[in-house]
C-alpha atoms as a PDB file:
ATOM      1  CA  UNK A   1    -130.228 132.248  85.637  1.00  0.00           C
ATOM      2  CA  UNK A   2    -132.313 134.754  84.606  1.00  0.00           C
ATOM      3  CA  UNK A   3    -133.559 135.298  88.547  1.00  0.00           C
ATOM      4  CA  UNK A   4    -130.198 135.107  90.077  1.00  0.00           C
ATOM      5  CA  UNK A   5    -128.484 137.843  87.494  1.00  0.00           C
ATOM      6  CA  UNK A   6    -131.780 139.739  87.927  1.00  0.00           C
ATOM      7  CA  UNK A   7    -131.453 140.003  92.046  1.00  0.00           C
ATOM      8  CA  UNK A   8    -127.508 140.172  91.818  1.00  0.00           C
ATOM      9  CA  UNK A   9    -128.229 143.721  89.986  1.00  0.00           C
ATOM     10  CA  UNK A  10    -129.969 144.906  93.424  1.00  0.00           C
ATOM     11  CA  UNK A  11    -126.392 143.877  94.833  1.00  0.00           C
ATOM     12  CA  UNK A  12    -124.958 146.755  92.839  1.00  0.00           C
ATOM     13  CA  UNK A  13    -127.370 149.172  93.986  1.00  0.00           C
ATOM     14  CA  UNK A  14    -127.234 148.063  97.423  1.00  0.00           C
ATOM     15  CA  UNK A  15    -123.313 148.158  97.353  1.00  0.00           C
ATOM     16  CA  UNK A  16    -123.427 151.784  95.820  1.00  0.00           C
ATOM     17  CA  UNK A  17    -121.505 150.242  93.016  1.00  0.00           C
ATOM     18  CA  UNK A  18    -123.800 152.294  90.036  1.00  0.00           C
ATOM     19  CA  UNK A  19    -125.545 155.118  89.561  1.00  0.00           C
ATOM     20  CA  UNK A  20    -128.785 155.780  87.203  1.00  0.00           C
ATOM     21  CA  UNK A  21    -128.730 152.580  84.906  1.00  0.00           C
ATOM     22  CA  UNK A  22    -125.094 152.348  84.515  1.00  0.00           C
ATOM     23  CA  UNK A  23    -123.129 149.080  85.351  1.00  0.00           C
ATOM     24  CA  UNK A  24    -124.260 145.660  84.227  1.00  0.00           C
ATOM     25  CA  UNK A  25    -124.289 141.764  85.464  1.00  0.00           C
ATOM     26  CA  UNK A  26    -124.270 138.518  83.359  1.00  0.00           C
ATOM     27  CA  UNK A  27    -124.318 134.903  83.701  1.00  0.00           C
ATOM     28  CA  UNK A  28    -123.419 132.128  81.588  1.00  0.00           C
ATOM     29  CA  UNK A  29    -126.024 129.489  81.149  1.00  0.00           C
ATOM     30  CA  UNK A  30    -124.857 126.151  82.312  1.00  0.00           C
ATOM     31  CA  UNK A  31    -124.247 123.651  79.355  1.00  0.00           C
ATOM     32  CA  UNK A  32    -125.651 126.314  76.775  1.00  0.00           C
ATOM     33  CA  UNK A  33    -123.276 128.755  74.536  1.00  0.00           C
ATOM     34  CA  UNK A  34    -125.644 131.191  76.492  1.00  0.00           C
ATOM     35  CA  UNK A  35    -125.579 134.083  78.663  1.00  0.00           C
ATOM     36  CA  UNK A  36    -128.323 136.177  80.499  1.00  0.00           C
ATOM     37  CA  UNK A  37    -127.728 140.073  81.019  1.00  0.00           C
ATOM     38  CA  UNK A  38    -129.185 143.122  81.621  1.00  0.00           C
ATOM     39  CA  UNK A  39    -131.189 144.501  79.212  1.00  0.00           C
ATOM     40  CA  UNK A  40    -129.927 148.624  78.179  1.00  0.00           C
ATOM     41  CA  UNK A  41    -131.141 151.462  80.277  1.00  0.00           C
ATOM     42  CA  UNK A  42    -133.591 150.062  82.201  1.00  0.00           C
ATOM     43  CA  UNK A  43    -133.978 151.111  85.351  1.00  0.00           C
ATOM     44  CA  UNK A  44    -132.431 148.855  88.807  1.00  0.00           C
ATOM     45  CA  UNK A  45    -136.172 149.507  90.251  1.00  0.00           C
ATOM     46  CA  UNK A  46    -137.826 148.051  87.077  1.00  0.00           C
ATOM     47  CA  UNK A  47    -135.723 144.898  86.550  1.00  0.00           C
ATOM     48  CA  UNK A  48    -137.709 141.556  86.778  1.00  0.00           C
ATOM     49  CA  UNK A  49    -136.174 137.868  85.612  1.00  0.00           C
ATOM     50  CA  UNK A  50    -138.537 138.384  82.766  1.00  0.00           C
ATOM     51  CA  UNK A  51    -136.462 141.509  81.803  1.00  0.00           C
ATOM     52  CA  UNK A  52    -133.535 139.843  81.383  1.00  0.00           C
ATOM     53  CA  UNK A  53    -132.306 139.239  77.535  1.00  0.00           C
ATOM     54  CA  UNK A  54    -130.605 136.204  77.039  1.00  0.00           C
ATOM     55  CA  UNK A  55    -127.952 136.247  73.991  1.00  0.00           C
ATOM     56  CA  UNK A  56    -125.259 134.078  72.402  1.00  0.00           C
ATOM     57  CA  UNK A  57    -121.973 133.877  72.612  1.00  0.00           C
ATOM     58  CA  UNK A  58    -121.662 135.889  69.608  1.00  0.00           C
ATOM     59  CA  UNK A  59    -123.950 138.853  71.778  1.00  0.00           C
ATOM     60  CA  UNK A  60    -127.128 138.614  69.305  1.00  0.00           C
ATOM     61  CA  UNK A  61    -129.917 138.182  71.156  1.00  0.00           C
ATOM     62  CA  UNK A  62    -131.980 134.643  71.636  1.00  0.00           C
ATOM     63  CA  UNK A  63    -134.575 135.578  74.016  1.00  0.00           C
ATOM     64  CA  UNK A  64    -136.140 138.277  75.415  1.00  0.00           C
ATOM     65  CA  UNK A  65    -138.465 141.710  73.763  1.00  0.00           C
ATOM     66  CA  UNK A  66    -135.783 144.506  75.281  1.00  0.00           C
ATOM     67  CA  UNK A  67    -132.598 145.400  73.835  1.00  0.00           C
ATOM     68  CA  UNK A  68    -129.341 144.116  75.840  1.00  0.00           C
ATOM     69  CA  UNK A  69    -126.734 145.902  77.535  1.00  0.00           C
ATOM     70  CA  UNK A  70    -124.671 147.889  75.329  1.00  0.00           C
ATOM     71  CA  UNK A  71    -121.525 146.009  77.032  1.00  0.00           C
ATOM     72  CA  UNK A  72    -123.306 142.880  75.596  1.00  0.00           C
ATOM     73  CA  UNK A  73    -120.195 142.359  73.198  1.00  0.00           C
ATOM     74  CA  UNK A  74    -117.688 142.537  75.549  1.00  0.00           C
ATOM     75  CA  UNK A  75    -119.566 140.423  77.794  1.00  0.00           C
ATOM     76  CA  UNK A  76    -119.786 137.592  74.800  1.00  0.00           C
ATOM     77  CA  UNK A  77    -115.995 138.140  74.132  1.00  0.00           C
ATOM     78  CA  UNK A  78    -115.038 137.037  77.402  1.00  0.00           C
ATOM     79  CA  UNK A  79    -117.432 134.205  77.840  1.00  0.00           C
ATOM     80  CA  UNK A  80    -115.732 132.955  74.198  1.00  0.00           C
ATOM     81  CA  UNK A  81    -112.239 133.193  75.256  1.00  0.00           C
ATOM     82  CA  UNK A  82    -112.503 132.541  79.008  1.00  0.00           C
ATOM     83  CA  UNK A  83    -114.572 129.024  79.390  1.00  0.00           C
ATOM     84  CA  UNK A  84    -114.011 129.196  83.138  1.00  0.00           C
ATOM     85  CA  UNK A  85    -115.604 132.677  83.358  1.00  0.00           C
ATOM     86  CA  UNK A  86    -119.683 132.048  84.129  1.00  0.00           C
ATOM     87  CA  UNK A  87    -120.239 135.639  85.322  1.00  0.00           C
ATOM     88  CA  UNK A  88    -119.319 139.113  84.259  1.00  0.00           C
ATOM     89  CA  UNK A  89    -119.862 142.292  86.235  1.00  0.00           C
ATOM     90  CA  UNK A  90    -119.553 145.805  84.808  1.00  0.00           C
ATOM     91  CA  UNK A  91    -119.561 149.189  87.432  1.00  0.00           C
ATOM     92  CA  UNK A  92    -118.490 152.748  87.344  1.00  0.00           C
ATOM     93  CA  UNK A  93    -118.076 152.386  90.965  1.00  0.00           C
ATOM     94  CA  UNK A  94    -116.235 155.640  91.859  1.00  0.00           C
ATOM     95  CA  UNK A  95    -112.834 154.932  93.954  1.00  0.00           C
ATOM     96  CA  UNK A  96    -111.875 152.068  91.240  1.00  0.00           C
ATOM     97  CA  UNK A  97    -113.316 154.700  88.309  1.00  0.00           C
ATOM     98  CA  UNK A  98    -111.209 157.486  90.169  1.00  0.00           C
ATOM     99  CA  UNK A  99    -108.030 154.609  90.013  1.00  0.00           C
ATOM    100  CA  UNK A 100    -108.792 153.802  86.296  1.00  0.00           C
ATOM    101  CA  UNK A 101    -109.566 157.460  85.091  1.00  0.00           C
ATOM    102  CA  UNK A 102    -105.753 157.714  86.351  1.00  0.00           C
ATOM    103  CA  UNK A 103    -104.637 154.703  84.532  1.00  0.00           C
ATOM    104  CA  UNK A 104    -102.738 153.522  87.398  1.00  0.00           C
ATOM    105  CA  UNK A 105    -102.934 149.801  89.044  1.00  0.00           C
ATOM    106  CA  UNK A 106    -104.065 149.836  92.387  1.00  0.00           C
ATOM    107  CA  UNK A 107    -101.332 148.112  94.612  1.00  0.00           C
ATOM    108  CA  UNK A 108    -101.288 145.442  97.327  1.00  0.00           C
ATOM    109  CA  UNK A 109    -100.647 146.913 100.544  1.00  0.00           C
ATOM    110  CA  UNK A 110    -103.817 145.403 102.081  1.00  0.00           C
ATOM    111  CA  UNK A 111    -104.130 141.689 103.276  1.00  0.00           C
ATOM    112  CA  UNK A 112    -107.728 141.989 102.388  1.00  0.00           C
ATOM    113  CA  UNK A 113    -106.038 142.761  98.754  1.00  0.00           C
ATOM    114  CA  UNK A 114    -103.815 139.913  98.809  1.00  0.00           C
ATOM    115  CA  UNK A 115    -106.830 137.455  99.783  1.00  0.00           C
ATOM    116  CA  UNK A 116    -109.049 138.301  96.745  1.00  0.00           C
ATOM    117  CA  UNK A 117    -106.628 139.392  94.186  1.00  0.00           C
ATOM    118  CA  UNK A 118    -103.173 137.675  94.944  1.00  0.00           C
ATOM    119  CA  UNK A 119    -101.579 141.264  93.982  1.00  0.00           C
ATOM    120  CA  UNK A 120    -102.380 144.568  92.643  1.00  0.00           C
ATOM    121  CA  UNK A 121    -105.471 145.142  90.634  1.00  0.00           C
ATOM    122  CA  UNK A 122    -104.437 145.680  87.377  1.00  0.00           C
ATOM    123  CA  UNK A 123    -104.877 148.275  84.561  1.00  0.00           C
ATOM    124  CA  UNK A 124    -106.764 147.611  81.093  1.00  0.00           C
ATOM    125  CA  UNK A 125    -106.338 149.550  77.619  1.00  0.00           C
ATOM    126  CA  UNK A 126    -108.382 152.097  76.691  1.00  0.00           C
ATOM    127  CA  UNK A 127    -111.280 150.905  74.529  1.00  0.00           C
ATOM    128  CA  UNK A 128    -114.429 152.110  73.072  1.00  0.00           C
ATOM    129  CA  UNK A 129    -117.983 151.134  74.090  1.00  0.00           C
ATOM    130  CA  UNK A 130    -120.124 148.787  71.723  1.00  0.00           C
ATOM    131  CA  UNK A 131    -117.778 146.554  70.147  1.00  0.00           C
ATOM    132  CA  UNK A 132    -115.718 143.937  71.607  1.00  0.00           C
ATOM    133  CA  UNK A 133    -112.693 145.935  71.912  1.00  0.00           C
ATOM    134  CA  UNK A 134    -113.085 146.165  75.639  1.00  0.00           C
ATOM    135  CA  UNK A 135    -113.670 142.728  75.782  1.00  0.00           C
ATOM    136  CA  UNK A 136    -110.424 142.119  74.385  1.00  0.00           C
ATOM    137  CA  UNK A 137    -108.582 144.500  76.532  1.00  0.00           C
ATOM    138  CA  UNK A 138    -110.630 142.627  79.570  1.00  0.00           C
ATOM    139  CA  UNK A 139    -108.976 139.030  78.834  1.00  0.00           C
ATOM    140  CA  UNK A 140    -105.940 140.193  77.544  1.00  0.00           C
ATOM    141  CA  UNK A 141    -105.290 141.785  81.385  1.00  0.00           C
ATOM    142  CA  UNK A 142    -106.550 138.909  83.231  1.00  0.00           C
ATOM    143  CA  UNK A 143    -105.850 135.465  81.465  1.00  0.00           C
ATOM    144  CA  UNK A 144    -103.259 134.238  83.440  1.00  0.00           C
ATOM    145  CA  UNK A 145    -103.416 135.911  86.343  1.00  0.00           C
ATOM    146  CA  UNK A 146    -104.799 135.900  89.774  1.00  0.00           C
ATOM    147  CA  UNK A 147    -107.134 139.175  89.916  1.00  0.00           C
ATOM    148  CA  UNK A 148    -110.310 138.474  88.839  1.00  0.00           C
ATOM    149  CA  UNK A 149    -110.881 142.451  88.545  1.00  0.00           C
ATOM    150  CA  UNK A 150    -109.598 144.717  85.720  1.00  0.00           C
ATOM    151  CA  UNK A 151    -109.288 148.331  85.836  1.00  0.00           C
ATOM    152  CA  UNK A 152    -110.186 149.372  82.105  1.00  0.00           C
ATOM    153  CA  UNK A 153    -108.834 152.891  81.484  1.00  0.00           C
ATOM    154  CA  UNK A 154    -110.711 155.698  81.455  1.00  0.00           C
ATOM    155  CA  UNK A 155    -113.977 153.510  81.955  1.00  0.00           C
ATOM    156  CA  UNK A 156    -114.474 151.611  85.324  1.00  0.00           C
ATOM    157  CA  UNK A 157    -114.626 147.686  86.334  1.00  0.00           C
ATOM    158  CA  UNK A 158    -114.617 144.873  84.751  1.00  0.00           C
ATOM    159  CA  UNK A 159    -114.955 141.878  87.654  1.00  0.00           C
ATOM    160  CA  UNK A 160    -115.073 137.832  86.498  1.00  0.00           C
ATOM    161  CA  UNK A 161    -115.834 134.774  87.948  1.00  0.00           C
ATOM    162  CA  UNK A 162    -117.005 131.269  88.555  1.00  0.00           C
ATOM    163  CA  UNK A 163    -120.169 132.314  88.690  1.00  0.00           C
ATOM    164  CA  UNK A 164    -122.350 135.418  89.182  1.00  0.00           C
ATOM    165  CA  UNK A 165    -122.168 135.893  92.744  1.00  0.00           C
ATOM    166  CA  UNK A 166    -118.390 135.886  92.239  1.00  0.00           C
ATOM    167  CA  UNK A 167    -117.806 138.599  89.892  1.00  0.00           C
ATOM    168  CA  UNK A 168    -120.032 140.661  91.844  1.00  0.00           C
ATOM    169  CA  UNK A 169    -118.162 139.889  95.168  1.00  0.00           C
ATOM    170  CA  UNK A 170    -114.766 140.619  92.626  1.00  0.00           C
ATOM    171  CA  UNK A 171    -116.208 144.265  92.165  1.00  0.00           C
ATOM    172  CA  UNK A 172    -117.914 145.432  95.108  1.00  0.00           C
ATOM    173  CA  UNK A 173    -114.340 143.969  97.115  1.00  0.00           C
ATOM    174  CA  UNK A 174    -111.951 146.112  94.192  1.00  0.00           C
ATOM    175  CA  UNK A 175    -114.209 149.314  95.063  1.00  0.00           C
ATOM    176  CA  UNK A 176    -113.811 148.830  98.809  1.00  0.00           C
ATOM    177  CA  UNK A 177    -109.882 148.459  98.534  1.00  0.00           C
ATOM    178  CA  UNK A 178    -110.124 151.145  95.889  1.00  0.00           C
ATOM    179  CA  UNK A 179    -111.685 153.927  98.527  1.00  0.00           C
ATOM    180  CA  UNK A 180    -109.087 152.301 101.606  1.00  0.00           C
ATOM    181  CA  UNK A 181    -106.159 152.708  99.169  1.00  0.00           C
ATOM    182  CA  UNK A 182    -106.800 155.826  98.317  1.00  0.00           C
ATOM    183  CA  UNK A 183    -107.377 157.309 101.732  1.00  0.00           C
ATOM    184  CA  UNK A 184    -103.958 155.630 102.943  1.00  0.00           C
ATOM    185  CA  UNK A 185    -102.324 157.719  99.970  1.00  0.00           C
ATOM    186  CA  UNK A 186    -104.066 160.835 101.721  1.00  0.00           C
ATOM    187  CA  UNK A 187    -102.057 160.124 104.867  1.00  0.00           C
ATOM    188  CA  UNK A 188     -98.661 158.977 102.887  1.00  0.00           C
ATOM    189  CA  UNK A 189     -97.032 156.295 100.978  1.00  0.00           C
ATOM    190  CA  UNK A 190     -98.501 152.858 102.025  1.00  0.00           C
ATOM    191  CA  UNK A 191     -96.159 149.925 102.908  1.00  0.00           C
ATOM    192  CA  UNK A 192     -96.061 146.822 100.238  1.00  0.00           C
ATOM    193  CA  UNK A 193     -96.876 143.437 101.252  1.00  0.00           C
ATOM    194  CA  UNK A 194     -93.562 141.655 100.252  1.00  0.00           C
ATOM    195  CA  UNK A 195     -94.626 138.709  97.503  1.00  0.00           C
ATOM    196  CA  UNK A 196     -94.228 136.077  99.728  1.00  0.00           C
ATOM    197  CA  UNK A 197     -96.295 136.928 102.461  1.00  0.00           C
ATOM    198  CA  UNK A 198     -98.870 137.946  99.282  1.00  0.00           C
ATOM    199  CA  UNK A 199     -98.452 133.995  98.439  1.00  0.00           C
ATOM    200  CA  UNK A 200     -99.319 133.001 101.326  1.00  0.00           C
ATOM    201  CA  UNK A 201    -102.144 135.372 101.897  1.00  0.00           C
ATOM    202  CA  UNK A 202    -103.973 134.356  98.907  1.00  0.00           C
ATOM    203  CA  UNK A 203    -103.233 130.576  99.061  1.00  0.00           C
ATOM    204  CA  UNK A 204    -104.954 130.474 102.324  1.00  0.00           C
ATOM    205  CA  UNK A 205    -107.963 131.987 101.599  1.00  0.00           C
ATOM    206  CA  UNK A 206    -108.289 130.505  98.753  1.00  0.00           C
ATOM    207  CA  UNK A 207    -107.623 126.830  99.894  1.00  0.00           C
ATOM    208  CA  UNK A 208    -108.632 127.401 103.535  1.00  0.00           C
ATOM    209  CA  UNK A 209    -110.484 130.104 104.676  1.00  0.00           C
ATOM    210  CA  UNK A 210    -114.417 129.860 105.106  1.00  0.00           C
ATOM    211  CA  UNK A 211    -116.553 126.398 105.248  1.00  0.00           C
ATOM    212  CA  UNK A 212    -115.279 123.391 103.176  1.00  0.00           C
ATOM    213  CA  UNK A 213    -117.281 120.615 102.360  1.00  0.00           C
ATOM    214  CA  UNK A 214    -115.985 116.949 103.463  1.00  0.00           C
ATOM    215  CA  UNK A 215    -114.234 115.481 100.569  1.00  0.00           C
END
């Protein structure tokens, strides 16, 4: 775990999704009350597996001679209240930061939306940095629903997933639709996707689209 969060962090970079040392990816250990994150300011050029800080679910730290991420507790909060989660990714990408600095959702009017969300991406609460009170605001906005990204106000992304690779495919897929959205707004008001045709949309690439496995 500690080698796949590790090279998932150079899919940030590589997606333009951070800038400096900002933005963050964890994983949940399999079978463990575990996760493995980024440790705090380090550099994206100086991360190695052996960098990585693994903590508990409570976010104290286990293993590991760096301090972690100072989203750590948030990170722990949704791992406690989400068992499904196994990966959280953090970015101030700057289309969805521009949509969140605005508190407003972003909506569906792109199938592309519709495949990965199932609907708008939503909005989170406002929330300080360092406790677990974005956390909170995090699964409060997404249990239940079908986006696995949350806008947090004021802030920038929070993405989940089954795994890792997910959440990171969650955020660097809300910052694309973030920069297309906005540039349709530049040329007017873009058209909904009715509901049903959203439905149908996400069931199918959900259930369908890509390679299955025989069953």
């Amino acid at each position: 775990m500690r080698e796949n969060v590790c090279a998932l962090h150079r899919e940030l970079v590589r997606n333009n999704l951070v800038a400096w040392t900002a933005g963050n990816v964890s994983g949940r250990v399999p079978g463990e009350d575990l996760f493995v994150i980024k440790p705090s300011g380090v550099s994206y050029d100086d991360l190695t597996p052996e960098s990585m800080v693994v903590c508990d679910l409570d976010g104290d730290l286990v293993e590991g001679s760096l301090a972690p991420s100072s989203d750590t507790a948030a990170h722990a909060y949704i791992y406690r209240h989400m068992p499904e989660v196994n990966g959280v990714v953090h970015t101030h990408s700057t289309y969805a930061s521009a949509w969140a600095a605005r508190g407003e959702p972003i909506p569906c009017v792109l199938t592309a939306m519709a495949d990965e969300f199932g609907g708008e991406i939503p909005v989170g609460p406002f929330a300080l940095i360092g406790g677990d009170d974005i956390g909170k605001g995090v699964v409060a906005t997404l249990r239940g629903g079908r986006s696995p990204a949350v806008l947090m106000r004021n802030h920038g992304v929070f993405a989940i997933g089954d795994s890792p690779k997910a959440a990171v495919k969650a955020a660097v897929m809300c910052e694309d639709v973030a920069r297309t959205v906005h540039v349709s707004r530049q040329l007017g008001e873009p058209l909904p996707i009715p509901q049903d045709d959203v439905d149908r949309l996400y069931d199918r690439y959900q259930n369908v689209y890509g390679q299955r496995s025989n069953r």
